[in-house]
Structures are given as C-alpha cells and as structure tokens.
N, C-alpha and C. Protein backbone atom coordinates (compact mmCIF):
# COMPACT_ATOMS: atom_id res chain seq x y z
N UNK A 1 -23.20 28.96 -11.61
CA UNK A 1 -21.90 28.33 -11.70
C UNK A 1 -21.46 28.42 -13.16
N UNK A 2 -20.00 29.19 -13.43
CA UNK A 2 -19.60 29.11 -14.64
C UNK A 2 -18.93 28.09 -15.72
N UNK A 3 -19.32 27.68 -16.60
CA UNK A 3 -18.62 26.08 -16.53
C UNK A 3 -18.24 26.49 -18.28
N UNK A 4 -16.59 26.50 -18.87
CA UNK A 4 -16.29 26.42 -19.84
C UNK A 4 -16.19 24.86 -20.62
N UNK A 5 -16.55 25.02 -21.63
CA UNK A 5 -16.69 23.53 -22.66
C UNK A 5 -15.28 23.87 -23.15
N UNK A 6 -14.57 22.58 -22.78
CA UNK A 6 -13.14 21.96 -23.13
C UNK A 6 -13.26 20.64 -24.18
N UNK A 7 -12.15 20.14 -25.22
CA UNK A 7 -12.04 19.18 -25.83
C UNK A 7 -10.88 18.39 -24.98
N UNK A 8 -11.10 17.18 -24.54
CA UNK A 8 -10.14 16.47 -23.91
C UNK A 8 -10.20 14.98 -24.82
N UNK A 9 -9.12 14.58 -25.27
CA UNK A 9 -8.45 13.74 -25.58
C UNK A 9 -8.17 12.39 -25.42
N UNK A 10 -9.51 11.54 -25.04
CA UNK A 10 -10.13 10.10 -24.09
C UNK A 10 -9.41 9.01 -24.68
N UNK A 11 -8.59 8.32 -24.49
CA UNK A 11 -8.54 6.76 -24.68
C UNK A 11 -8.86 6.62 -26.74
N UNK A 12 -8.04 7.92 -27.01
CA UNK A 12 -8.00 8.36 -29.06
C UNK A 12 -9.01 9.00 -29.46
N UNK A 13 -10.54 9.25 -28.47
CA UNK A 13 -11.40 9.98 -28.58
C UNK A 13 -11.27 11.72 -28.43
N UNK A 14 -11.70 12.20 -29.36
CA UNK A 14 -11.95 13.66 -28.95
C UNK A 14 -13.13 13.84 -27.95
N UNK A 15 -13.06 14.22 -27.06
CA UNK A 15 -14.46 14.16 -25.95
C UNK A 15 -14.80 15.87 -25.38
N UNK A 16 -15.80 16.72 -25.63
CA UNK A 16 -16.62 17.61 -25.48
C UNK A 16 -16.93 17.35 -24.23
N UNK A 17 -16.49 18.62 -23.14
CA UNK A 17 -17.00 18.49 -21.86
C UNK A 17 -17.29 20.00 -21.65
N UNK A 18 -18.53 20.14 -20.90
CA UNK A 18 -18.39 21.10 -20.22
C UNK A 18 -18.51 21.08 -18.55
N UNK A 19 -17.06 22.15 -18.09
CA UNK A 19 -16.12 21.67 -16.78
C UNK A 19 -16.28 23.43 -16.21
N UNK A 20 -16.33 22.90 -14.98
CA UNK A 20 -15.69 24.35 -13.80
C UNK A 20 -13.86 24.18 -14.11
N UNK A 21 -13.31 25.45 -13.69
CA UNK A 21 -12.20 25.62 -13.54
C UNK A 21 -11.34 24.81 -12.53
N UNK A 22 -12.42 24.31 -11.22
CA UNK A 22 -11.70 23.86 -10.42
C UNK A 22 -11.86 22.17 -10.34
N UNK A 23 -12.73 21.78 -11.81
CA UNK A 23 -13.26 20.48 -11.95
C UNK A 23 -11.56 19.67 -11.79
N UNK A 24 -11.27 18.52 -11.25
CA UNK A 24 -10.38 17.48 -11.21
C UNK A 24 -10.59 16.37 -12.83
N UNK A 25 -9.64 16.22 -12.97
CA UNK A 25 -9.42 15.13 -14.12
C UNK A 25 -10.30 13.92 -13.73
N UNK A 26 -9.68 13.69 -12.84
CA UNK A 26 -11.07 12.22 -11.91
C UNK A 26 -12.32 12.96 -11.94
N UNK A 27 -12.55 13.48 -11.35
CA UNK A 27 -13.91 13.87 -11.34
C UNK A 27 -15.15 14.26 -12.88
N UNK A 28 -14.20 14.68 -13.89
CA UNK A 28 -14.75 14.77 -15.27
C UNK A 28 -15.24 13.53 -15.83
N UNK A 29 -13.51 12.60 -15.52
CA UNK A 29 -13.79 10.96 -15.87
C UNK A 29 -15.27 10.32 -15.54
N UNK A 30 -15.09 10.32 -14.36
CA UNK A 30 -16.41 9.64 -13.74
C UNK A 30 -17.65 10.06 -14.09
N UNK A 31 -17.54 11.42 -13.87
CA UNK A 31 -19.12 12.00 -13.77
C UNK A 31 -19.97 13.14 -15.00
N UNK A 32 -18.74 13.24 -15.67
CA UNK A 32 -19.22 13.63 -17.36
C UNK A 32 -19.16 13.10 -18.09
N UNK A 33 -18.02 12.01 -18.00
CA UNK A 33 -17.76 11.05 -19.17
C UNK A 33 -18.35 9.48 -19.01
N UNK A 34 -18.27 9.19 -17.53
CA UNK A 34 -18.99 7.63 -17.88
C UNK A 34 -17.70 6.88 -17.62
N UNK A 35 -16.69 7.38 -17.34
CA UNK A 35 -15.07 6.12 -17.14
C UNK A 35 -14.81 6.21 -15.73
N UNK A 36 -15.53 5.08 -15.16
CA UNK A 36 -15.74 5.06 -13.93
C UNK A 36 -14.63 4.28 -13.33
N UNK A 37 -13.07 3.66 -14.49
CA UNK A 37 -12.76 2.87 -13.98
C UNK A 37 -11.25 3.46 -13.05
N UNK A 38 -11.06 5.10 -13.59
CA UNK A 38 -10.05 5.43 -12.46
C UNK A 38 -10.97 5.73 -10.77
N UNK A 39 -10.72 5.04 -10.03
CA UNK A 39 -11.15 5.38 -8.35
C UNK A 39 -10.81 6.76 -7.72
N UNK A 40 -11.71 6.98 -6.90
CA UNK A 40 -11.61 7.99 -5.88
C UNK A 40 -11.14 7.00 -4.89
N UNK A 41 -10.34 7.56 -4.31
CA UNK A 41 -9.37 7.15 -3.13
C UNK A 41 -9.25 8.04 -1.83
N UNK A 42 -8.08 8.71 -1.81
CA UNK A 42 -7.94 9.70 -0.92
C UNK A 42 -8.37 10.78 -1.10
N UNK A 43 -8.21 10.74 -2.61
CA UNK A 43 -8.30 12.50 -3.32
C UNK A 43 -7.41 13.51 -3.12
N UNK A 44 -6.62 13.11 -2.45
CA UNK A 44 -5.03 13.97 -2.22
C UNK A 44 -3.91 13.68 -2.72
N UNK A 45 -3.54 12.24 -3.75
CA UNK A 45 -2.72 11.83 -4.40
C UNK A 45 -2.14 10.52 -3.67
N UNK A 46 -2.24 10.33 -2.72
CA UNK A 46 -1.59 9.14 -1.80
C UNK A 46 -1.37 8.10 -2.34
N UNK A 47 -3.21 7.56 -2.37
CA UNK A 47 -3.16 5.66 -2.75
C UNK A 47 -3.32 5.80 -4.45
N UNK A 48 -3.02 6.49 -5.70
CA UNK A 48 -2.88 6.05 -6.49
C UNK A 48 -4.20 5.06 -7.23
N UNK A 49 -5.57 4.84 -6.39
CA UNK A 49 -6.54 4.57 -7.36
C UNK A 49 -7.20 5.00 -8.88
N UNK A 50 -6.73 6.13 -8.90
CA UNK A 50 -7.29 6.85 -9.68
C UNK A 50 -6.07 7.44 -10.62
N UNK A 51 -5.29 6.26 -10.77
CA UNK A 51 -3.95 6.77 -11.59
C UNK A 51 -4.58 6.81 -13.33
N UNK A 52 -4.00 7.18 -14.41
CA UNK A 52 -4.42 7.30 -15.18
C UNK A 52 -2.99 7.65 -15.95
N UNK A 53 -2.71 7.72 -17.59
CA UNK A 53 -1.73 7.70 -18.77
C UNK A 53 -1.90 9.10 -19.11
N UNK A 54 -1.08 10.24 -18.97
CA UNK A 54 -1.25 11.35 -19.48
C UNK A 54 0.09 11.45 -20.70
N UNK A 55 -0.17 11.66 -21.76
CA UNK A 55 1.09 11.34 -22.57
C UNK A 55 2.28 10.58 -22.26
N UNK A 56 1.91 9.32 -21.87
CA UNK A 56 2.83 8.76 -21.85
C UNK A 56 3.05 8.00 -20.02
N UNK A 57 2.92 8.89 -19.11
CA UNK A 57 3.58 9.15 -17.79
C UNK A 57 2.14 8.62 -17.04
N UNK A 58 2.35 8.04 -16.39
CA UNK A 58 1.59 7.37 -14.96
C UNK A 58 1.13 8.64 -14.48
N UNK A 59 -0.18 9.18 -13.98
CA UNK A 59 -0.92 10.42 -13.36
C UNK A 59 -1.90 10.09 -12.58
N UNK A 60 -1.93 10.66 -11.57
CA UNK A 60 -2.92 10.38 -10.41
C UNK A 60 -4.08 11.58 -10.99
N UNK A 61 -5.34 11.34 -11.64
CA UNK A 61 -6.27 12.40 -11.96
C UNK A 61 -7.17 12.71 -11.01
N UNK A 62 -6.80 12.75 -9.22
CA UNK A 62 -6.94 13.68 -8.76
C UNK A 62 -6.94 15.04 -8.24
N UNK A 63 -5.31 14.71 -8.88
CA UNK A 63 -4.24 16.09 -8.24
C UNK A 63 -4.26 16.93 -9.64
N UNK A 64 -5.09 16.06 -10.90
CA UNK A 64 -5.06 17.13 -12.34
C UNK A 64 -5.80 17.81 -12.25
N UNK A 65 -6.32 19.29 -12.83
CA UNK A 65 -7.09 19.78 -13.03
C UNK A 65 -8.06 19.51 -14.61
N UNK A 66 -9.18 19.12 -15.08
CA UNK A 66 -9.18 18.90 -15.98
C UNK A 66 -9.01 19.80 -17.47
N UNK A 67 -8.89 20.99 -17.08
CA UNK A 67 -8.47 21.67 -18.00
C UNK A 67 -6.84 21.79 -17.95
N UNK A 68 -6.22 21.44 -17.31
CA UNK A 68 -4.70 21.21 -17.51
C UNK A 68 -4.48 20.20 -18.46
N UNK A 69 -5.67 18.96 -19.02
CA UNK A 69 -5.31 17.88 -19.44
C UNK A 69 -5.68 18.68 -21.23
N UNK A 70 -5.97 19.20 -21.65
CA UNK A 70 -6.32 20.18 -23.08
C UNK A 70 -5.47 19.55 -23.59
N UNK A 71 -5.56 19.20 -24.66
CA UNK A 71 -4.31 19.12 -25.86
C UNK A 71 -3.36 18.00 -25.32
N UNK A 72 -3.65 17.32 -24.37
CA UNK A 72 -2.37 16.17 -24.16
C UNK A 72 -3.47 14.29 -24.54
N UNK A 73 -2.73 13.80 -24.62
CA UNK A 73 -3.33 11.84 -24.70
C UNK A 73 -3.62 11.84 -23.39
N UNK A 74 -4.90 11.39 -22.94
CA UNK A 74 -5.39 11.11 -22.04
C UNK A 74 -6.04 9.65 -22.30
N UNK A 75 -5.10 8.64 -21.32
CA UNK A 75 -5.98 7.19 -21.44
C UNK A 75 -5.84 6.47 -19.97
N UNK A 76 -7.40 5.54 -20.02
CA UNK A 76 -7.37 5.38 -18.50
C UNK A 76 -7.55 3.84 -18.45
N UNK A 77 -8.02 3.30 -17.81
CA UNK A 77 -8.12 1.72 -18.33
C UNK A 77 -8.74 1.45 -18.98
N UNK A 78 -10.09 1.89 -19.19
CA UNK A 78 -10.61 1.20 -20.27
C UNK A 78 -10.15 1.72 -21.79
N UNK A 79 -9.36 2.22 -21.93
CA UNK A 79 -8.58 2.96 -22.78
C UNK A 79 -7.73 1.51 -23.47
N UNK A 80 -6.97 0.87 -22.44
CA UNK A 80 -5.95 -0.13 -22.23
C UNK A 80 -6.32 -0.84 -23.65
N UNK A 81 -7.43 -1.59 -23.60
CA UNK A 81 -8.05 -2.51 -24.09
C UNK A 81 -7.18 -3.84 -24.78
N UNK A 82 -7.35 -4.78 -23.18
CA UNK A 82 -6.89 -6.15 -22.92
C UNK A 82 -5.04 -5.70 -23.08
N UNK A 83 -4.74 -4.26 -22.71
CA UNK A 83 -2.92 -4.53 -22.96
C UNK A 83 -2.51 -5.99 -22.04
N UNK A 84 -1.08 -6.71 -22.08
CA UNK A 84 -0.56 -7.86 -21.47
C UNK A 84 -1.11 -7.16 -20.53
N UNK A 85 -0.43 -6.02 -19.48
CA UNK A 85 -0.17 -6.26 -17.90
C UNK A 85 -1.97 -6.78 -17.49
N UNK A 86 -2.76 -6.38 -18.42
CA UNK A 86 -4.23 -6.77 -17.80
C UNK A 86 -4.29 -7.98 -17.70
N UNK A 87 -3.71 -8.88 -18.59
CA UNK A 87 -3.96 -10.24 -18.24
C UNK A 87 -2.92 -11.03 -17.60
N UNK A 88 -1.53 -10.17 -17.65
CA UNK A 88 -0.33 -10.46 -16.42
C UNK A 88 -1.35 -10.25 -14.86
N UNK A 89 -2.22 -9.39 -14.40
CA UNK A 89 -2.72 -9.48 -13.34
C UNK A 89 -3.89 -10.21 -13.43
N UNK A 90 -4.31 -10.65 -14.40
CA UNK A 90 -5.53 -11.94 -14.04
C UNK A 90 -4.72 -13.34 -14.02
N UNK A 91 -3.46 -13.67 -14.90
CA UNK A 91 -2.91 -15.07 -14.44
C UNK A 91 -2.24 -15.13 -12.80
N UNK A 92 -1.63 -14.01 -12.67
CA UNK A 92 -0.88 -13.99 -11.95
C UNK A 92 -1.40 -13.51 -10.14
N UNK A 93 -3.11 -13.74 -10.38
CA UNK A 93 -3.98 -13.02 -9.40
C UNK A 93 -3.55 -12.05 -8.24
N UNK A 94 -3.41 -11.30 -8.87
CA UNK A 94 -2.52 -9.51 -8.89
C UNK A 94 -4.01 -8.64 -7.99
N UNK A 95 -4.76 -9.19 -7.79
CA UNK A 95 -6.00 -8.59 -7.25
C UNK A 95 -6.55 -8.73 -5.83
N UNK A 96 -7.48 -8.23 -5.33
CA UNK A 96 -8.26 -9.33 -4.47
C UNK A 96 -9.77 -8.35 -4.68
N UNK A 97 -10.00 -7.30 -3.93
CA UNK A 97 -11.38 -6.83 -3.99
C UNK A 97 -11.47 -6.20 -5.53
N UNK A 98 -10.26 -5.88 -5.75
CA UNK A 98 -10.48 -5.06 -7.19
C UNK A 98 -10.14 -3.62 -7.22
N UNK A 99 -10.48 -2.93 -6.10
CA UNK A 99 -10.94 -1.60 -6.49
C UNK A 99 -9.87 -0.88 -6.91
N UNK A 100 -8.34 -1.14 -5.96
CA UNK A 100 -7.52 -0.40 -6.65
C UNK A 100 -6.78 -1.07 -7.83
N UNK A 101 -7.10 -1.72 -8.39
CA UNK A 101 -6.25 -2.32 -9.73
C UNK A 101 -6.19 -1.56 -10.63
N UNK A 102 -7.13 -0.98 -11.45
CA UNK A 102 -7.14 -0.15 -12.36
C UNK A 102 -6.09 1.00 -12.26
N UNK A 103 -5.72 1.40 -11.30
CA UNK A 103 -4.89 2.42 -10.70
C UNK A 103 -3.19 1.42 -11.05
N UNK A 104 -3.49 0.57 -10.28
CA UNK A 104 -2.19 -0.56 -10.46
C UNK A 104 -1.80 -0.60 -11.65
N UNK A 105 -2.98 -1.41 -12.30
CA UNK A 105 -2.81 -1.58 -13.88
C UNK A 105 -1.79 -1.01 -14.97
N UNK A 106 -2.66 0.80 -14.66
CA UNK A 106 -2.07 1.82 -15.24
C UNK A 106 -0.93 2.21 -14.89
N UNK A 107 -0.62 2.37 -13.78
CA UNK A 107 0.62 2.26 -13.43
C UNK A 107 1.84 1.38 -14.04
N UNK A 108 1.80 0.22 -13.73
CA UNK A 108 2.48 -0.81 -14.30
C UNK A 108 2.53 -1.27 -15.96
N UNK A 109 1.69 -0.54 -16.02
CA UNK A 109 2.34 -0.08 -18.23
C UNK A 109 2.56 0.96 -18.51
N UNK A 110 2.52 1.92 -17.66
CA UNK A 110 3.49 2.77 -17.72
C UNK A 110 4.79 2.07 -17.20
N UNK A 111 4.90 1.93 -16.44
CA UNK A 111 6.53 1.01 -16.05
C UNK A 111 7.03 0.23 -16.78
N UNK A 112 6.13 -0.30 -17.74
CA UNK A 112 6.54 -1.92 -18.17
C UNK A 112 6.79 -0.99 -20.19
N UNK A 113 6.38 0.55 -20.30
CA UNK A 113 6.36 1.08 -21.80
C UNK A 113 7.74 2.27 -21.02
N UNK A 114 7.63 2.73 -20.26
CA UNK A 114 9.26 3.58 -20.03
C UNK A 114 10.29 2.89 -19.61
N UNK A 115 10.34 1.23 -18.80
CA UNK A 115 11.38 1.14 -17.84
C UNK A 115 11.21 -0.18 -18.98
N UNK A 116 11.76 -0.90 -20.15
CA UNK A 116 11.65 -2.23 -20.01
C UNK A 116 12.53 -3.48 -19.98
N UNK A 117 13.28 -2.59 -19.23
CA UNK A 117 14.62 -3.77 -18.62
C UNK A 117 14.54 -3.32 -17.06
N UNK A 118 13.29 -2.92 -16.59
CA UNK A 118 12.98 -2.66 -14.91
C UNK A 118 13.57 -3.54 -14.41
N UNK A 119 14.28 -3.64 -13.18
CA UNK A 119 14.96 -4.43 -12.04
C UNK A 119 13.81 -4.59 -11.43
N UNK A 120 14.45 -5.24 -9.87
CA UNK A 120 13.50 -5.36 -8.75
C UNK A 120 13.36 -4.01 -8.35
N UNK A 121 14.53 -3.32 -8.14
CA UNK A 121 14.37 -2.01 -7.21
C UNK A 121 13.68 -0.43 -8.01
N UNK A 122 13.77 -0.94 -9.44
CA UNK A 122 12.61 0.19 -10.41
C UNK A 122 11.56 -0.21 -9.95
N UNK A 123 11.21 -1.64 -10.20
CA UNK A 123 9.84 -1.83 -9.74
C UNK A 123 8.81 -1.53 -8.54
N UNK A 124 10.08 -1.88 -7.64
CA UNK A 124 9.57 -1.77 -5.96
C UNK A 124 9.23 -0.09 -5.57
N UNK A 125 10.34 0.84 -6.58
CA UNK A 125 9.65 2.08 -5.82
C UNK A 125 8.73 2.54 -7.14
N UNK A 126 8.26 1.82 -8.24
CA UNK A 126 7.14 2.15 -9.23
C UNK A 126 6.42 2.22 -8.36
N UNK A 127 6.06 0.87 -7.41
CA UNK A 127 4.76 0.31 -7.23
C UNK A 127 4.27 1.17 -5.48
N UNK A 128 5.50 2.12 -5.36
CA UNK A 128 5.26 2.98 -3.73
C UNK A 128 4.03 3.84 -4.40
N UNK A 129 3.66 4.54 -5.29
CA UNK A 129 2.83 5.31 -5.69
C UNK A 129 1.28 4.89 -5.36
N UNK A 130 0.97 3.47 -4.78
CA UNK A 130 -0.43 3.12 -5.39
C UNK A 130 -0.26 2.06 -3.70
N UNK A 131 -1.52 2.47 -3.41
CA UNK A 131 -1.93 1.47 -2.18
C UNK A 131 -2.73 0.60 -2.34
N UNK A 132 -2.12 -0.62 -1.89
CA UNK A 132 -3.79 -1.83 -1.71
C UNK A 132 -3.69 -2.36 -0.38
N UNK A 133 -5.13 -2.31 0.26
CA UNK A 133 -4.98 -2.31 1.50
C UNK A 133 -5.70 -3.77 1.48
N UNK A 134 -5.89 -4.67 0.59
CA UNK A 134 -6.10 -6.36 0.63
C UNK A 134 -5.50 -7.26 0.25
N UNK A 135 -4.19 -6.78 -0.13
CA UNK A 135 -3.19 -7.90 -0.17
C UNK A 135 -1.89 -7.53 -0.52
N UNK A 136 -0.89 -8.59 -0.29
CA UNK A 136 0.26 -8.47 -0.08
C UNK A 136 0.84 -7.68 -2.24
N UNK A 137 2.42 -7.15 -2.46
CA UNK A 137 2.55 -6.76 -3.55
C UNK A 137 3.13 -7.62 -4.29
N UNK A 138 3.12 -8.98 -3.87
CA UNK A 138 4.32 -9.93 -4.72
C UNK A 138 3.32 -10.80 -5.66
N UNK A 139 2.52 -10.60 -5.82
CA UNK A 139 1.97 -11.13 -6.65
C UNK A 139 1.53 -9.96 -8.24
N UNK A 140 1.63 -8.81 -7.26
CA UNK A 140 1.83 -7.46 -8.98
C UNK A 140 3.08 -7.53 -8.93
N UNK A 141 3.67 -7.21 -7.99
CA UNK A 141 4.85 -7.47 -8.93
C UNK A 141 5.54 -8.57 -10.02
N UNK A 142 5.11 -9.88 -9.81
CA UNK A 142 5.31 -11.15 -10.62
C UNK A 142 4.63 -10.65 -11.84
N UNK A 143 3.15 -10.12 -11.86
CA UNK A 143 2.78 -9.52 -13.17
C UNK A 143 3.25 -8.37 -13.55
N UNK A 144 4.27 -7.63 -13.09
CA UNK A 144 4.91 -6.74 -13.83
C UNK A 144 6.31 -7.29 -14.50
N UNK A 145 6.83 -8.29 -13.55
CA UNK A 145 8.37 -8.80 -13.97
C UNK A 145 7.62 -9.79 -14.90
N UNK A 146 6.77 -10.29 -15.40
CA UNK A 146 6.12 -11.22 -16.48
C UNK A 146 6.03 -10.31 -17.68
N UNK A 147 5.48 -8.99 -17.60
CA UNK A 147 4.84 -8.13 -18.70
C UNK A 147 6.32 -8.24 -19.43
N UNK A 148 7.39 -7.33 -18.41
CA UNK A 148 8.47 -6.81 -18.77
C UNK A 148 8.93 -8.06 -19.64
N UNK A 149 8.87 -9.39 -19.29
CA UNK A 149 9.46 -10.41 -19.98
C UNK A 149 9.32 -10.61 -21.28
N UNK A 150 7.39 -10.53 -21.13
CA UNK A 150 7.20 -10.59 -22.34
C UNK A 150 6.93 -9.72 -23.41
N UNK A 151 7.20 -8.79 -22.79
CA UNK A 151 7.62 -7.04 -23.91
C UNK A 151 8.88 -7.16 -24.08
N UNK A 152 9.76 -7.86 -23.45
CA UNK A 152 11.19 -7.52 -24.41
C UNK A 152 11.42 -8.83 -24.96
N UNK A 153 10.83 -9.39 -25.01
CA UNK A 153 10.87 -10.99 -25.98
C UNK A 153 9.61 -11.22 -26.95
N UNK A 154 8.99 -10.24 -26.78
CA UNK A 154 8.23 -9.63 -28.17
C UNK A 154 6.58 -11.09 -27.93
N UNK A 155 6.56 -11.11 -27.25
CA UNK A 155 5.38 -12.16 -26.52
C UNK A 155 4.09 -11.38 -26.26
C-alpha cells in the first residue's frame, strides 16, 4: 500500500501524516492523529457528526479527502478550546448522549463567526446539516441565539 507523507494544518499545529490517496479527512483525524472528537456517522455526509472548520467554513471530514485539506486551517473541536458556543451548549443543555455535539458545536461557530446577526430562519436551515437522533433542536438552537447575543455584545 502506497502512502504519501502530507503536512496538514491541526487546530495551529503543523501535523506530519503519512496518508493513502483515498484516506478521508475523518479518518486521518481519528486514526493518525488521536482527534477522536469529529464522529463517524453515516460516512456519506448526511448527519454531520464529523463536521469540522476548514478555513473558516463548517466541513463534514468525511466527504474530504485528506490530502485536499494541504495548505488550508484545519480545526476540529478540540481545536475550539472552551469557545462560548461550548459552554452556550452546556448551560443551555444542548446535548443528551453526546455523540453528535462536537459536529453541532462546530457547526454553530461557524454560524455564530459568518452569520452574526443570524435570524431564526439562518439558523434553522444552519442546523439541517447535522442530525441528533436524542433530542429535540430547541434547546441548540437557544445556545446558538445566546452565542450570537453574546458575540455581538462583546460578552
């Protein structure tokens, strides 16, 4: 198996991998690097567990290839470290089993750093990208219309 060594761009880290061509961005995360916190989900892009910050933009790093990610900011949650929306979804118990939050998370600072005068109806089709199959969305959403509050009132 032929496997080229790539520099990818971790959460401000320069990170040394060596990857197959057809290796997935998720799949590097997890199992070369140790950042176990984007999920395998569908693996087809659907439920959004495994969303992740590619310069800037909300990315599902299943559907990446990890050598597509070369040369761009790559950050995933533990990247975050304690941003608001993390603790907008612990006051606002934005959770229940956990597994897809991290996916949520990321998502929703991306929303809450491109959109930050988001409405209801930015929000509502942000949050179509990412499935949770243990609880209802009105409680992330309250921690996203909280973040947004307190990012444009400097909180």
């Amino acid at each position: 198996m032929y496997k080229t060594e790539i520099t990818l761009q971790i959460n401000g880290e320069d990170r040394f991998v060596y990857v197959r061509n057809a290796d997935t961005l998720l799949y590097v995360l997890r199992e070369n690097l140790g950042l176990t916190g984007a999920k395998p989900g569908c693996l087809n892009g659907d439920c959004g567990a495994c969303t992740i910050d590619v310069d800037g933009d909300a990315m599902k790093s299943c559907l990446m290839l990890a050598v597509e990610a070369v040369g761009k900011k790559v950050i995933t949650v533990e990247g975050l470290k304690n941003a608001p929306i993390q603790t907008e979804f612990i006051e606002k118990f934005a959770f229940q089993c956990g597994y897809c939050t991290p996916g949520f998370i990321m998502n929703c600072n991306s929303l809450i750093q491109k959109y930050p005068k988001a409405g209801v109806s930015v929000i509502k089709d942000h949050l179509e990208s990412n499935i949770c199959r243990c609880t209802g969305y009105q409680e992330i959403e309250q921690a996203i219309k909280s973040g947004l509050f307190n990012a444009t009132n400097g909180s």
